[in-house]
PDB file of N, CA and C in Angstrom:
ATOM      1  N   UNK A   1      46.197 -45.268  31.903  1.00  0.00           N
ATOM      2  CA  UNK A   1      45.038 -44.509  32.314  1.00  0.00           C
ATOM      3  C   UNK A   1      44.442 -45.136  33.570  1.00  0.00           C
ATOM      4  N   UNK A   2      43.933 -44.424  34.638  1.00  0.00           N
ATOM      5  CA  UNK A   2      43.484 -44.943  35.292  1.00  0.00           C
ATOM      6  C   UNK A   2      42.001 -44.809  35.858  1.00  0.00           C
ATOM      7  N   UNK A   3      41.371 -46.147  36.002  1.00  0.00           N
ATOM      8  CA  UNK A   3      40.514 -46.434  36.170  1.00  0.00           C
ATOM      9  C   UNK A   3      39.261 -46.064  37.042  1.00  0.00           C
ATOM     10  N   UNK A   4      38.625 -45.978  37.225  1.00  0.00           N
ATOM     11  CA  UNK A   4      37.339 -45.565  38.503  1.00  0.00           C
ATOM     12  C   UNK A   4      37.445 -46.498  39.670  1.00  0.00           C
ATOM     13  N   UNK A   5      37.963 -47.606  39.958  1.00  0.00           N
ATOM     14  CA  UNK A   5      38.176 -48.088  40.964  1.00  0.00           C
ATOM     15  C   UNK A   5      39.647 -48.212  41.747  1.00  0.00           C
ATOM     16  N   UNK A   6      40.244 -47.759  40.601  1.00  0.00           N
ATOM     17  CA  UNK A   6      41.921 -47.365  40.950  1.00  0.00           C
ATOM     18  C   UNK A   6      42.136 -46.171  42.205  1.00  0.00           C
ATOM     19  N   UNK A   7      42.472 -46.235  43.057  1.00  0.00           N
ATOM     20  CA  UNK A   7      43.099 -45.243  44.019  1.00  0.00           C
ATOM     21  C   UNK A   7      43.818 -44.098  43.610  1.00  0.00           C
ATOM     22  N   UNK A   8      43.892 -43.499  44.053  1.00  0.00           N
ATOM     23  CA  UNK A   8      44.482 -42.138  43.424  1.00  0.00           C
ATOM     24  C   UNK A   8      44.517 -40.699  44.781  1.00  0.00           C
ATOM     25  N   UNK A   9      45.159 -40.214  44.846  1.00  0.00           N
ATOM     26  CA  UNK A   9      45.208 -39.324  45.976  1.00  0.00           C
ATOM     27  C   UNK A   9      44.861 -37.773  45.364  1.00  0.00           C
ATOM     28  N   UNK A  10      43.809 -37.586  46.540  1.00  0.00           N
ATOM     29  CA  UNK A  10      43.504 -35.695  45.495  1.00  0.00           C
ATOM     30  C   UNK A  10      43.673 -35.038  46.249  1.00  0.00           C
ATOM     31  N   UNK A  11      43.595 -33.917  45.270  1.00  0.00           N
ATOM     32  CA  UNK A  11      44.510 -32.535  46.148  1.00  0.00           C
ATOM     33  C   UNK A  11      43.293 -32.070  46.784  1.00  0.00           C
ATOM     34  N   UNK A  12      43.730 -32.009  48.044  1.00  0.00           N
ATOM     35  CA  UNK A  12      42.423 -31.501  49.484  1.00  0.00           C
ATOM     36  C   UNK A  12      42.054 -30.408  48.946  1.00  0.00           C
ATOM     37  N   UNK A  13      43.086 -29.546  48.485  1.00  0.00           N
ATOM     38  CA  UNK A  13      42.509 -27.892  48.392  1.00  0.00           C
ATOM     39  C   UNK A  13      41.466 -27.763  47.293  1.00  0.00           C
ATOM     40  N   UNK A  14      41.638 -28.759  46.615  1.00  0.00           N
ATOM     41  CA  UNK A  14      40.540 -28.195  45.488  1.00  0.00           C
ATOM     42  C   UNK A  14      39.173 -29.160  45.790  1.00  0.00           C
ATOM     43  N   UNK A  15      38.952 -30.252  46.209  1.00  0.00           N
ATOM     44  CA  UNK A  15      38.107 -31.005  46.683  1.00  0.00           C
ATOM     45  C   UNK A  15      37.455 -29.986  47.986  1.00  0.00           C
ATOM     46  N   UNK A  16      38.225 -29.046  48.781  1.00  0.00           N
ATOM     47  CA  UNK A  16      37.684 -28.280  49.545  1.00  0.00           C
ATOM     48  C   UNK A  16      36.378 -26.786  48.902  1.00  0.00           C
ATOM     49  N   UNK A  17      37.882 -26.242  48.025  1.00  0.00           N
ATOM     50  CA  UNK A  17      36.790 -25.903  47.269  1.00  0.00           C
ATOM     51  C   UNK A  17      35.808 -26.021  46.180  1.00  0.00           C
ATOM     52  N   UNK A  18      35.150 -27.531  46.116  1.00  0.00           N
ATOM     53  CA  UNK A  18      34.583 -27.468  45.483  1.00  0.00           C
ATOM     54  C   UNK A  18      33.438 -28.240  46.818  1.00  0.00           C
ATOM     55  N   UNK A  19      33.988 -28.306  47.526  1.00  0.00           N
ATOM     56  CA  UNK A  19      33.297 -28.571  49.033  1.00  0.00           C
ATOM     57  C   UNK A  19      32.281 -27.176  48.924  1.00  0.00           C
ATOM     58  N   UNK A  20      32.907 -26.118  49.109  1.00  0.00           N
ATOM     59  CA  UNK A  20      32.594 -24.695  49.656  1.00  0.00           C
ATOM     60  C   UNK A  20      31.606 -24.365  48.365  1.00  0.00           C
ATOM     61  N   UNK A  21      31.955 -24.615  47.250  1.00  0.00           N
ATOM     62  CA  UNK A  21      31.251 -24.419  45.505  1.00  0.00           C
ATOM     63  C   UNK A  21      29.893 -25.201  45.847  1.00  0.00           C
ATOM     64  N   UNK A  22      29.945 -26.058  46.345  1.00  0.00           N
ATOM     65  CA  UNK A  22      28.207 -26.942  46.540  1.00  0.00           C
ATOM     66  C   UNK A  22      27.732 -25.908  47.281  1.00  0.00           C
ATOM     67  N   UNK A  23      28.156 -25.744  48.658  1.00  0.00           N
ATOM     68  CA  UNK A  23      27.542 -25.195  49.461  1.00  0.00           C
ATOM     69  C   UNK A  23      26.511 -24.060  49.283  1.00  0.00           C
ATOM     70  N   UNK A  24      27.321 -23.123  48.177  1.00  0.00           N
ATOM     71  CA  UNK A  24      27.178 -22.207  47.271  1.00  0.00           C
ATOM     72  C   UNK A  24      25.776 -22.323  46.458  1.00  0.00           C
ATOM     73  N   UNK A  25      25.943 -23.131  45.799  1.00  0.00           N
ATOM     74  CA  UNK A  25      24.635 -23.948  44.837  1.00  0.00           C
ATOM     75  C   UNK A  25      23.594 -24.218  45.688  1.00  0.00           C
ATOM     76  N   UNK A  26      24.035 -24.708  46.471  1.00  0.00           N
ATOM     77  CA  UNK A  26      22.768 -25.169  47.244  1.00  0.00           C
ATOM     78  C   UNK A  26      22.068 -24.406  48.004  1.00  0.00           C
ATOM     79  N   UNK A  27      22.662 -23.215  48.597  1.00  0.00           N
ATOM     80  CA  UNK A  27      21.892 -22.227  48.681  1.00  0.00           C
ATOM     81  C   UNK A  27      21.419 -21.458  48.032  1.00  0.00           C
ATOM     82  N   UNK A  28      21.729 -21.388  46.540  1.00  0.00           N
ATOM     83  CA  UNK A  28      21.325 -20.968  45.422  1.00  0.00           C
ATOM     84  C   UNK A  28      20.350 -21.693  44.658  1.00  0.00           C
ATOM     85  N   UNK A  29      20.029 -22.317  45.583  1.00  0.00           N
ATOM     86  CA  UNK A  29      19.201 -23.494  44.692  1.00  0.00           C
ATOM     87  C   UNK A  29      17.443 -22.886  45.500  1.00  0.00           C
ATOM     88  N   UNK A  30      18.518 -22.777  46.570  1.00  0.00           N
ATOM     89  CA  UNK A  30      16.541 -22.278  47.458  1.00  0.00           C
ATOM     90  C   UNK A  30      16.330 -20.784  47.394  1.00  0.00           C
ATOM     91  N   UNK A  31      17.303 -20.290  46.936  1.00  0.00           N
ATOM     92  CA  UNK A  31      17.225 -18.638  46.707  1.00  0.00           C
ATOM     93  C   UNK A  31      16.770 -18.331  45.467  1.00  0.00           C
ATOM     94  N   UNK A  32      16.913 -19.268  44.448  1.00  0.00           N
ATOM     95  CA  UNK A  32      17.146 -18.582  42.805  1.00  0.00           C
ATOM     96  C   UNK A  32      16.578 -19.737  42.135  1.00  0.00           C
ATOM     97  N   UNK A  33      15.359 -20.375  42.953  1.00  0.00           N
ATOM     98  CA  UNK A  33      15.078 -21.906  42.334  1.00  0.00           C
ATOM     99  C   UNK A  33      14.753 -22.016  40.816  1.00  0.00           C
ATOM    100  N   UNK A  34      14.224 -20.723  40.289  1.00  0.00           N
ATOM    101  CA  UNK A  34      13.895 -20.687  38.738  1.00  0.00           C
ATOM    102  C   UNK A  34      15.216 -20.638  37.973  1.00  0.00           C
ATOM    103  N   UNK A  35      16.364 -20.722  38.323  1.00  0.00           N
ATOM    104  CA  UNK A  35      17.920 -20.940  37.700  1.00  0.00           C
ATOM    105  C   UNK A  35      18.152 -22.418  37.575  1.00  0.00           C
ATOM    106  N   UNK A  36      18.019 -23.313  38.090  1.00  0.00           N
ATOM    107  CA  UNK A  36      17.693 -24.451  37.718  1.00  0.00           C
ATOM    108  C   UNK A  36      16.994 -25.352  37.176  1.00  0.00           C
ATOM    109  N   UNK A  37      17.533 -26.314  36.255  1.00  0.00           N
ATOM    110  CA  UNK A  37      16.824 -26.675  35.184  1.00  0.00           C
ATOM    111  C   UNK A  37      15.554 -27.838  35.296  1.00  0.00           C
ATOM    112  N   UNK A  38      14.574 -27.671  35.340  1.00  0.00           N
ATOM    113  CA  UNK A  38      13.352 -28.604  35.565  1.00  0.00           C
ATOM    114  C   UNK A  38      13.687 -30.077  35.584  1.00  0.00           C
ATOM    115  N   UNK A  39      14.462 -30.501  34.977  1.00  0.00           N
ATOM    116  CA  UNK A  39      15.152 -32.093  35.099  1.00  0.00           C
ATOM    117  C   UNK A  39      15.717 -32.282  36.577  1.00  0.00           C
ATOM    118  N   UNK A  40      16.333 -31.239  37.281  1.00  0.00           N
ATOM    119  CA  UNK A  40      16.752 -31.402  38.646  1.00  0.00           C
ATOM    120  C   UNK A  40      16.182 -31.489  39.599  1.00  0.00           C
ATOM    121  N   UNK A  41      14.604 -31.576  38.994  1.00  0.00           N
ATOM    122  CA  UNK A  41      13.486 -32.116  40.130  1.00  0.00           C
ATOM    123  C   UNK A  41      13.028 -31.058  41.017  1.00  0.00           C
ATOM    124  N   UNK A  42      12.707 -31.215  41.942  1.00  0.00           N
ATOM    125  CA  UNK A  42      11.863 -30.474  42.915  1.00  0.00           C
ATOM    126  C   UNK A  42      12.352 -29.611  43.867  1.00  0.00           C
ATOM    127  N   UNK A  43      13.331 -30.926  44.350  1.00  0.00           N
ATOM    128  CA  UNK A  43      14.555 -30.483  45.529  1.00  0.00           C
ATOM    129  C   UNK A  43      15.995 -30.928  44.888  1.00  0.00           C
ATOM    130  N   UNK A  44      16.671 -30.144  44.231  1.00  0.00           N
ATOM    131  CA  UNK A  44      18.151 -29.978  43.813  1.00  0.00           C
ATOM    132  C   UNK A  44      18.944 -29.742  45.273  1.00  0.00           C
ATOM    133  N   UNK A  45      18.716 -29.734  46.167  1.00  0.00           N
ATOM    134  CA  UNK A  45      19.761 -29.437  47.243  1.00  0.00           C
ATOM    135  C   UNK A  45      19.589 -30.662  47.600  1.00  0.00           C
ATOM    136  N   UNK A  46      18.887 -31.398  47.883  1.00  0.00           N
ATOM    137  CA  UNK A  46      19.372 -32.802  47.952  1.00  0.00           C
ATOM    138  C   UNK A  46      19.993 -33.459  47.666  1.00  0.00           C
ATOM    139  N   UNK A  47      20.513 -32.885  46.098  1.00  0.00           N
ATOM    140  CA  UNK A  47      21.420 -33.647  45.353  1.00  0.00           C
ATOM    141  C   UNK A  47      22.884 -33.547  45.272  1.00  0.00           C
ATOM    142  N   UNK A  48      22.666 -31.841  45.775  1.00  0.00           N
ATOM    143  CA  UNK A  48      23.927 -31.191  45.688  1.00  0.00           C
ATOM    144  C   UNK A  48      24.205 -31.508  47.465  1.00  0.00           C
ATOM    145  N   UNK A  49      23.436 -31.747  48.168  1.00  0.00           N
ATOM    146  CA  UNK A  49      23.920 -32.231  50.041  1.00  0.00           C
ATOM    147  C   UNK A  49      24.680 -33.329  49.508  1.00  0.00           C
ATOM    148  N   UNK A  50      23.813 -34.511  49.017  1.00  0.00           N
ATOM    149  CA  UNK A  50      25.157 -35.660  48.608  1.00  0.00           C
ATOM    150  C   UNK A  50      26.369 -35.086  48.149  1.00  0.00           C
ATOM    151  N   UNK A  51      26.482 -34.742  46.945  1.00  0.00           N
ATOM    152  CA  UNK A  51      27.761 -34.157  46.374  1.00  0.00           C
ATOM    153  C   UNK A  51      28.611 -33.431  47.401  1.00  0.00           C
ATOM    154  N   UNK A  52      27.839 -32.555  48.250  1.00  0.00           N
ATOM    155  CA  UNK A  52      28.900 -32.164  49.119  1.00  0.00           C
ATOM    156  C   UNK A  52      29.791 -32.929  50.032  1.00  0.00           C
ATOM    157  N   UNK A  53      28.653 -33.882  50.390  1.00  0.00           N
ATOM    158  CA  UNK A  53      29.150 -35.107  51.421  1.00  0.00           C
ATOM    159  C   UNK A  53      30.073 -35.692  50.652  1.00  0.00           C
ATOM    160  N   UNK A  54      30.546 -36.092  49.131  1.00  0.00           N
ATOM    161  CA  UNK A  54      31.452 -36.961  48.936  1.00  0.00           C
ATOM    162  C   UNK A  54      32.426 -36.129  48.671  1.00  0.00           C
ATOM    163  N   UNK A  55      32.459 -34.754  48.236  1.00  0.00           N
ATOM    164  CA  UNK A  55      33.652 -33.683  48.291  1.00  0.00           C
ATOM    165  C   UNK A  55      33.960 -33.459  49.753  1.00  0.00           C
ATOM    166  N   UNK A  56      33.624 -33.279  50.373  1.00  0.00           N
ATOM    167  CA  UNK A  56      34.392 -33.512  51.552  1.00  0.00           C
ATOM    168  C   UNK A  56      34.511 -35.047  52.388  1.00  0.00           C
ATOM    169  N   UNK A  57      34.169 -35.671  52.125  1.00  0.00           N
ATOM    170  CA  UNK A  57      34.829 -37.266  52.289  1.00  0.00           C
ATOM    171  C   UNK A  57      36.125 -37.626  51.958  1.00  0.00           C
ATOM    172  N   UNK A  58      35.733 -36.545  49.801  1.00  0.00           N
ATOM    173  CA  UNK A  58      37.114 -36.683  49.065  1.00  0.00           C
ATOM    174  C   UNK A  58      38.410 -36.278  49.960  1.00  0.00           C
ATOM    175  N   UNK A  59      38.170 -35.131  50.315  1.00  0.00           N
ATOM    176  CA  UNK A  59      38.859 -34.790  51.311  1.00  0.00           C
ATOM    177  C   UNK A  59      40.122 -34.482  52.202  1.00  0.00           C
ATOM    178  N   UNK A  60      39.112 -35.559  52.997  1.00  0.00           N
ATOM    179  CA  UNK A  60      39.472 -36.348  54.044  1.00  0.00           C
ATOM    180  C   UNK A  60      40.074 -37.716  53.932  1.00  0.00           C
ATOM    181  N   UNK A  61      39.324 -38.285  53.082  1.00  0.00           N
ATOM    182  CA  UNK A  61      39.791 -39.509  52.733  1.00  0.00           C
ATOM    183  C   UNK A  61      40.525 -39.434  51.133  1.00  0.00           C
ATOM    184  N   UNK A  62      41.946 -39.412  51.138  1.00  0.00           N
ATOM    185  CA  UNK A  62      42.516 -38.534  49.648  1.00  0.00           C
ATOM    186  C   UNK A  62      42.783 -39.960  48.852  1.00  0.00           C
ATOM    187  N   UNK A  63      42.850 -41.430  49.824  1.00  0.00           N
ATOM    188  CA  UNK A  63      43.481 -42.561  48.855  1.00  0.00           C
ATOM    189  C   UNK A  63      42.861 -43.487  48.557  1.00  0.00           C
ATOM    190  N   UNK A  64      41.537 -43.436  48.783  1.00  0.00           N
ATOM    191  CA  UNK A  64      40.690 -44.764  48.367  1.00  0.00           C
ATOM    192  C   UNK A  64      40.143 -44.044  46.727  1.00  0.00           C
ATOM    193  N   UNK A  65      39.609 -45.151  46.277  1.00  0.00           N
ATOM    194  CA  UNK A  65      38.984 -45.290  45.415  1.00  0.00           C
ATOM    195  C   UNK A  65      38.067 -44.173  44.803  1.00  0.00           C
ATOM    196  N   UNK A  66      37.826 -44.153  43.677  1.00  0.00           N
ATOM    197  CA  UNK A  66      36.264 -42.984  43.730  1.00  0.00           C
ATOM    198  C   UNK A  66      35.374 -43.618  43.632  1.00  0.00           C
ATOM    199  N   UNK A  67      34.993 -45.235  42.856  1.00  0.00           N
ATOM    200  CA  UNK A  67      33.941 -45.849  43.250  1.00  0.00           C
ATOM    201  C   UNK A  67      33.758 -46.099  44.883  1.00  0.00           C
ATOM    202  N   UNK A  68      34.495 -46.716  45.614  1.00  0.00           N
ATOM    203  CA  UNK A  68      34.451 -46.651  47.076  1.00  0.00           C
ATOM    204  C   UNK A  68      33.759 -45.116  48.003  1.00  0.00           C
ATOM    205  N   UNK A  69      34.963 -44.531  47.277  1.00  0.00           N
ATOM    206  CA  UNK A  69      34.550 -43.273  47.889  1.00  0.00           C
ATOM    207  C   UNK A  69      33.080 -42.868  47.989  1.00  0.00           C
ATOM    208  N   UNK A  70      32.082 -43.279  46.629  1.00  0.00           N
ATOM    209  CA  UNK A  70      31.131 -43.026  46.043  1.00  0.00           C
ATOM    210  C   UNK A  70      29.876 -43.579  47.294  1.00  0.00           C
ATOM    211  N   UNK A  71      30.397 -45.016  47.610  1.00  0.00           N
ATOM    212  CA  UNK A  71      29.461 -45.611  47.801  1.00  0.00           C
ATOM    213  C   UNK A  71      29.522 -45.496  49.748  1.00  0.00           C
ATOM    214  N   UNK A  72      30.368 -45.174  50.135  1.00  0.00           N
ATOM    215  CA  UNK A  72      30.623 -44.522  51.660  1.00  0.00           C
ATOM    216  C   UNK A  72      29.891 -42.903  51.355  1.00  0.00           C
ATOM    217  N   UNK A  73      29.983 -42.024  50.376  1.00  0.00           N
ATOM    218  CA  UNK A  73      28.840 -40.995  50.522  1.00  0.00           C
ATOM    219  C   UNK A  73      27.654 -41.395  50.531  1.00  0.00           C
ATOM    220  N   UNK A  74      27.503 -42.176  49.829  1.00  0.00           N
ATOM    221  CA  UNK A  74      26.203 -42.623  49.431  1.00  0.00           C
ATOM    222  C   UNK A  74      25.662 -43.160  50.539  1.00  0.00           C
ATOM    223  N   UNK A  75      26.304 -44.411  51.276  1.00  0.00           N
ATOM    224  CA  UNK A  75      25.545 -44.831  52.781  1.00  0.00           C
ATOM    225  C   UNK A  75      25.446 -43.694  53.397  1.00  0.00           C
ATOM    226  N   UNK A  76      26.203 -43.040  53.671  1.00  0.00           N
ATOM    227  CA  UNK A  76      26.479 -41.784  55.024  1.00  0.00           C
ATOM    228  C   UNK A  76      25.196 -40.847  54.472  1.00  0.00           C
ATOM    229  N   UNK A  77      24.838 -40.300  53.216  1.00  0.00           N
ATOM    230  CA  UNK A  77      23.833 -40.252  53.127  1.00  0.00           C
ATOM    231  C   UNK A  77      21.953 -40.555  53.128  1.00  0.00           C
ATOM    232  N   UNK A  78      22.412 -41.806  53.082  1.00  0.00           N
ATOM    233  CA  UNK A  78      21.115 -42.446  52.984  1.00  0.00           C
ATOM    234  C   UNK A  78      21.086 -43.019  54.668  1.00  0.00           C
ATOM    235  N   UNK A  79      22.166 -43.093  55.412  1.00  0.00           N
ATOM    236  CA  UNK A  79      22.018 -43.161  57.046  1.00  0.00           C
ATOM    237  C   UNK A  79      21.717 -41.965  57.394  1.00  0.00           C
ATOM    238  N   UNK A  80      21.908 -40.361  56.934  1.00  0.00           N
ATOM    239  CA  UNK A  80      21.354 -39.286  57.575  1.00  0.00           C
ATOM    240  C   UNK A  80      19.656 -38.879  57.357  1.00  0.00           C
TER     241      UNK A  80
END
């Protein structure tokens, strides 16, 4: 089994669309804000902008890590 810090290569096409699936949400998030569940806070597109940023990182970048991966969205986010 492999691990969360284990490397692993993913398939672009579906990391794409699930690239395109945030995008989706997140404009659904400012269109249809009463569809989301009160635990997701105030601003849910914030959350789902990260997520997008590491689905398309995933990507791009298909062989590092997903903790790695995690934490390069995470700066690239918190630098924008």
């Amino acid at each position: 089994m492999k691990t969360l810090v284990e490397a692993r290569r993913r398939n672009r096409a579906r990391y794409l669309l699930l690239f395109v699936m945030t995008i989706v949400a997140g404009l659904a998030s400012r269109r249809f804000p009463q569809v989301f569940p009160a635990s997701a806070g105030k601003y849910p597109g914030d959350v789902l902008w990260a997520l997008m940023v590491f689905f398309g990182m995933g990507s791009i970048f298909r062989a590092i890590s997903s903790a790695k991966l995690g934490l390069w969205a995470l700066g690239f986010a918190f630098g924008i």
